[in-house]
Protein backbone atom coordinates (compact mmCIF):
# COMPACT_ATOMS: atom_id res chain seq x y z
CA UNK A 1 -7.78 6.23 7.76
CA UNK A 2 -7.47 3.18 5.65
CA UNK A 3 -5.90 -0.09 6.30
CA UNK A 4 -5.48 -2.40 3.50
CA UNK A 5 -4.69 -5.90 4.66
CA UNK A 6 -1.61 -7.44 2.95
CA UNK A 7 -3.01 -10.65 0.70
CA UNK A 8 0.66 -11.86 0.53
CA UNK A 9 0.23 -13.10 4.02
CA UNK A 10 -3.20 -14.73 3.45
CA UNK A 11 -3.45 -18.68 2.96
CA UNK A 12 -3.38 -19.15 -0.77
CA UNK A 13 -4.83 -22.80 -0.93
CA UNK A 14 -8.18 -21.10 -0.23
CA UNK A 15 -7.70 -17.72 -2.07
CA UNK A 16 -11.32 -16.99 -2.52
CA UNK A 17 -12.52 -17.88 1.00
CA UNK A 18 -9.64 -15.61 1.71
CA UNK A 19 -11.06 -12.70 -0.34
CA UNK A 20 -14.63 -13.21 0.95
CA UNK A 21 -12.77 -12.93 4.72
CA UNK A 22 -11.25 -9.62 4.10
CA UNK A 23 -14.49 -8.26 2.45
CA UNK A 24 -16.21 -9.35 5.33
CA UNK A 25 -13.82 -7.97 7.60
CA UNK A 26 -14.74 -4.00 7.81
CA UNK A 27 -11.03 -3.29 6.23
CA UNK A 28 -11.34 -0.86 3.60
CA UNK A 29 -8.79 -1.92 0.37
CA UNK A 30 -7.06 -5.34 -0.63
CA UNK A 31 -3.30 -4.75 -1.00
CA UNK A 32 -1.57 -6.58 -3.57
CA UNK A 33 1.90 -7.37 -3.87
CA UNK A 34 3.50 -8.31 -7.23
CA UNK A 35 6.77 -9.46 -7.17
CA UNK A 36 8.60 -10.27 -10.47
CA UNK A 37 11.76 -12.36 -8.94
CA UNK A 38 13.98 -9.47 -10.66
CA UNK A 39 13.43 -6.14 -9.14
CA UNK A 40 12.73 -7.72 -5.71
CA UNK A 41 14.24 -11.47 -5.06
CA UNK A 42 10.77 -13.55 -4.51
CA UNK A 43 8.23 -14.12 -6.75
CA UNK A 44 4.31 -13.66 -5.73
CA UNK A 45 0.92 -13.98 -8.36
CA UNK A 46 0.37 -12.28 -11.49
CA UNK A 47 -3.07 -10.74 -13.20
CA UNK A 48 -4.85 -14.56 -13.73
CA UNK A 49 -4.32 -14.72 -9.60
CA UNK A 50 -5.62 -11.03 -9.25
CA UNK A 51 -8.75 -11.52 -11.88
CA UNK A 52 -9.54 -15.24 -9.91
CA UNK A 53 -10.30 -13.36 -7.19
CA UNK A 54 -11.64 -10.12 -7.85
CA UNK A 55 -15.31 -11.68 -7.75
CA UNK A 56 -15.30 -12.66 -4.69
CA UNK A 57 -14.58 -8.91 -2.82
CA UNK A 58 -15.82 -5.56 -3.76
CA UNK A 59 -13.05 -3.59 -2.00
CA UNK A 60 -10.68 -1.39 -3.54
CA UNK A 61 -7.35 -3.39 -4.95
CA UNK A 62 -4.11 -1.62 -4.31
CA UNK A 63 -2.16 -3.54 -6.80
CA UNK A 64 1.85 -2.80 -5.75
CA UNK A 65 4.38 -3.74 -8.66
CA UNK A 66 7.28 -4.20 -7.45
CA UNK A 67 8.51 -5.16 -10.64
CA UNK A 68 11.74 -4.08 -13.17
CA UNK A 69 9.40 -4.34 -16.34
CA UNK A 70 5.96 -2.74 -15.58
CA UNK A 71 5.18 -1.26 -18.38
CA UNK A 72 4.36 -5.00 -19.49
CA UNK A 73 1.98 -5.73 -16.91
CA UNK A 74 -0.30 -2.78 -16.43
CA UNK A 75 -2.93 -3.54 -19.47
CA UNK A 76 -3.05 -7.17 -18.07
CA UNK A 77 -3.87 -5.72 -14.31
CA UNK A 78 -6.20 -3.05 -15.21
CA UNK A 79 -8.11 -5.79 -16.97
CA UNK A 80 -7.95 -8.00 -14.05
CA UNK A 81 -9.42 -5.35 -11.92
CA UNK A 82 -6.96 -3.57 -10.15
CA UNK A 83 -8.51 0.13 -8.96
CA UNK A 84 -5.02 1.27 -8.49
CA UNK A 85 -1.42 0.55 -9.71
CA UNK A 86 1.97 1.44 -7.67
CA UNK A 87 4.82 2.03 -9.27
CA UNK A 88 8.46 2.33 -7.78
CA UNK A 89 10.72 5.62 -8.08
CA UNK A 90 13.40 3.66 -8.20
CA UNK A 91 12.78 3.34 -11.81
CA UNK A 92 14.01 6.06 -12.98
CA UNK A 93 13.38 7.58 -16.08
CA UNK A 94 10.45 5.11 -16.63
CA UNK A 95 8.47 6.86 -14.17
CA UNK A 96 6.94 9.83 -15.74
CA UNK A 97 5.50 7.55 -18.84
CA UNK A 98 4.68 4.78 -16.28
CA UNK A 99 2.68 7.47 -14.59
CA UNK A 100 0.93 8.26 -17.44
CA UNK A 101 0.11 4.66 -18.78
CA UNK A 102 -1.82 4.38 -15.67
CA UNK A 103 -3.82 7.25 -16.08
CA UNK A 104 -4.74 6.12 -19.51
CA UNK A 105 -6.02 3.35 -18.63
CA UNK A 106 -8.28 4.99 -16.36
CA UNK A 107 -6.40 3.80 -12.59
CA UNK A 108 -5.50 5.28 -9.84
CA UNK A 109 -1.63 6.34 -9.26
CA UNK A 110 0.97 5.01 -7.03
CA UNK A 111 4.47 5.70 -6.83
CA UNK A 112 6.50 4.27 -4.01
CA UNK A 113 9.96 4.66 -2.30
CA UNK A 114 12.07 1.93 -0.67
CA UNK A 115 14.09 2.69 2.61
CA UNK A 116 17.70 2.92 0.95
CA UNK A 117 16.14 5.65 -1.45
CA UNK A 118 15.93 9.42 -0.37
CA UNK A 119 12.53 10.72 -0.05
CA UNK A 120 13.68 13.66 -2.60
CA UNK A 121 13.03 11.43 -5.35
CA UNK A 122 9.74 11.57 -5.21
CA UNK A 123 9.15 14.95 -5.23
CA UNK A 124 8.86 16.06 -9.13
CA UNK A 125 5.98 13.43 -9.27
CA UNK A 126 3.34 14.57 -6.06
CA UNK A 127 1.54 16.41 -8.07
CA UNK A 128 0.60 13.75 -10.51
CA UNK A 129 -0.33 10.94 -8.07
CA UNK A 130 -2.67 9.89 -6.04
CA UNK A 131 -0.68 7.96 -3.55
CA UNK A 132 2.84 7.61 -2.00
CA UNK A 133 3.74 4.38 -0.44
CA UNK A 134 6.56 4.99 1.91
CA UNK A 135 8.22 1.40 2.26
CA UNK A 136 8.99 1.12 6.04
CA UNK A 137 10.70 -2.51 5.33
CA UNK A 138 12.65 -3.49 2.22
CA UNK A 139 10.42 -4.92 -0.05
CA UNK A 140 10.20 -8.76 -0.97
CA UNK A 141 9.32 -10.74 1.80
CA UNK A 142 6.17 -10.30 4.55
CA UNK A 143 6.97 -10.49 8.31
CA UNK A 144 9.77 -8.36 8.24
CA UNK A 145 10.91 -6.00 11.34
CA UNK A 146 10.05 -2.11 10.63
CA UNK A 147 12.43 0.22 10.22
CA UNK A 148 11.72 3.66 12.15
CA UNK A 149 14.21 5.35 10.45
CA UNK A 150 11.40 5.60 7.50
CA UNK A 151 9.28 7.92 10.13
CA UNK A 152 11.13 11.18 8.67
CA UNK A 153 10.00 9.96 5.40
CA UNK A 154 6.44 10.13 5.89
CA UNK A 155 6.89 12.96 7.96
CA UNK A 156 8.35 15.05 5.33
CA UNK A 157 5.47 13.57 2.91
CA UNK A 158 3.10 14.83 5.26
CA UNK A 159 4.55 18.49 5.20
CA UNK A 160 4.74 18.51 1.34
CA UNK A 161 1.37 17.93 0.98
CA UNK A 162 0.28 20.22 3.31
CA UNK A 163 2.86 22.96 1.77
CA UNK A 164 1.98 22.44 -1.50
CA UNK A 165 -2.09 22.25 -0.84
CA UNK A 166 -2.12 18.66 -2.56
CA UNK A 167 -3.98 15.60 -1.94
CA UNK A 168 -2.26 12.42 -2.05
CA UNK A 169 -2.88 9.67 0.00
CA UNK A 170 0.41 8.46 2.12
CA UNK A 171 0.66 4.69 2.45
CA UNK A 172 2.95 2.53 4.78
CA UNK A 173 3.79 -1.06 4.45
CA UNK A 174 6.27 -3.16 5.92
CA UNK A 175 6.37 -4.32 9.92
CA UNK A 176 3.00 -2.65 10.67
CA UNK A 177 0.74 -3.42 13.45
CA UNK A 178 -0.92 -1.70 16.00
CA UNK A 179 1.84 -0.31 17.70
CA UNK A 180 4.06 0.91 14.34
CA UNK A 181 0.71 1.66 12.68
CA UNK A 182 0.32 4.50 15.49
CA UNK A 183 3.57 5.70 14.80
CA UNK A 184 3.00 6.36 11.57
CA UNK A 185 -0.28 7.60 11.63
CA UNK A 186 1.49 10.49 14.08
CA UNK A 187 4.05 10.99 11.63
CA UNK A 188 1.24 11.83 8.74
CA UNK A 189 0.56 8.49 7.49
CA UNK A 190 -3.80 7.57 6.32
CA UNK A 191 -3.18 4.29 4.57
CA UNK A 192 -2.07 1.59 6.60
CA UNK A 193 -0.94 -1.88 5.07
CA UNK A 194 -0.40 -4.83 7.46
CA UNK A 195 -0.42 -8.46 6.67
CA UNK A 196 1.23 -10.65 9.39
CA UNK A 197 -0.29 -8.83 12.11
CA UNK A 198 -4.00 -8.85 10.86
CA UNK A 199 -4.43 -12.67 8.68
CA UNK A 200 -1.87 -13.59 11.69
CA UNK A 201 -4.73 -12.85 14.13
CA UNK A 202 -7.44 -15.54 15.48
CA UNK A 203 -9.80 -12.93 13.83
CA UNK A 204 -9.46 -10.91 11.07
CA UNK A 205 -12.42 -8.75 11.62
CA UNK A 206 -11.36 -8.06 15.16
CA UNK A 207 -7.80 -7.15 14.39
CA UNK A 208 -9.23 -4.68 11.87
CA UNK A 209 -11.61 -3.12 14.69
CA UNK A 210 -8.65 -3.01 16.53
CA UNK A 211 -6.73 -1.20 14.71
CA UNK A 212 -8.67 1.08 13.07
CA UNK A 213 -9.71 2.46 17.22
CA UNK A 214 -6.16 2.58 17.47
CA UNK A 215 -5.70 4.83 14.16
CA UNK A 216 -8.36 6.82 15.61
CA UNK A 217 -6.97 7.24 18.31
CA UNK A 218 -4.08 9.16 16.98
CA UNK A 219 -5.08 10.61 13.90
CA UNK A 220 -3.49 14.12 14.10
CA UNK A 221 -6.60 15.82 12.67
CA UNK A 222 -8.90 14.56 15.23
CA UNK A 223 -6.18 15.75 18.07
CA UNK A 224 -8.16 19.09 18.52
CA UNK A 225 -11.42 17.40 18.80
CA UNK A 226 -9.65 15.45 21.89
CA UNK A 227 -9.99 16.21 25.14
């Protein structure tokens, strides 16, 4: 199980205290949101942001693009140290080079799916990825409400994966806490993205403790080990 705190909800005014924190704080990646202001309506950081604080934190960055014109961006965030790039499906026909731009460059693969978009779009891609981000709110904006009627979609990742003896990871992110992180770690779910509920917490080391027993807890491949 991995949980990758959310930076988008960290205090940017001290971004590299901030990094040092989540290094320090037993989580296991750095999630990244980048939002363009076109495919999504806010606008977040770009590579200088991502590169400014890459010293400061050895963890894994999970960069997320949510972004209309990738294709101009991944050199830039490969250089700035991103481990691995998402993409979204709802690209289109940009997806299979996308895919494949990232693998030159030596990076792990994304590919994500928003709530309005049926899981079945993702399905010519699973076996060239290495990750499938199942959006549980609609992307843009932190602190939003999660929606449950994403559970069948990481459900239905779960049994593809199994079915087709593959290995992708499946990520959540939107509304997730202790409670919704359960859910989805039920459902199928290993890679857990949170930001309001863990920076939101008096300590960010003891939220991650937290929830991490809690993933534990019900991970459905420990359930025979249970008593």
């Amino acid at each position: 199980m991995i949980i990758a705190p959310s930076f988008l909800s960290s205090d940017f005014s001290h971004a590299a205290k901030e990094a040092r924190r989540v290094d320090k704080s037993g989580a296991d990646w750095l999630h990244l949101d980048i939002m363009d202001g076109h495919f999504v309506p806010n606008i977040s950081f770009g590579p200088a942001f991502v590169k400014f604080i890459r010293p400061h934190t050895k963890l894994f960055f999970d960069v997320h693009l949510m972004c209309s014109k990738p294709e101009i961006l991944l050199e830039p965030f490969a250089k700035a140290g991103a481990d691995e790039m998402i993409i979204h499906v709802e690209l289109g026909e940009q997806v299979e080079p996308l895919i494949w731009k990232i693998k030159q460059l030596g990076k792990k693969v994304g590919l994500a799916v928003n709530p309005p978009t049926n899981i079945s779009a993702v399905e010519p891609f699973l076996e060239k990825i290495d990750l499938l981000l199942v959006m549980t709110v609609n992307p843009g904006f932190g602190g939003q409400t999660f929606i449950h009627e994403c559970l069948p979609k990481v459900q239905q990742a779960e049994a593809w994966r199994r079915e087709k003896g593959l290995r992708y990871q499946i990520e959540v992110d939107g509304g997730i806490n202790n409670e919704t992180a359960a859910e989805c770690a039920r459902a199928g779910a290993d890679t857990f993205v949170a930001g309001t509920s863990l920076f939101g917490a008096r300590s960010l080391k003891a939220a991650v403790t937290k929830m991490r027993k809690i993933l534990h807890a019900n991970d459905p491949a420990l359930a025979d080990l249970k008593v």
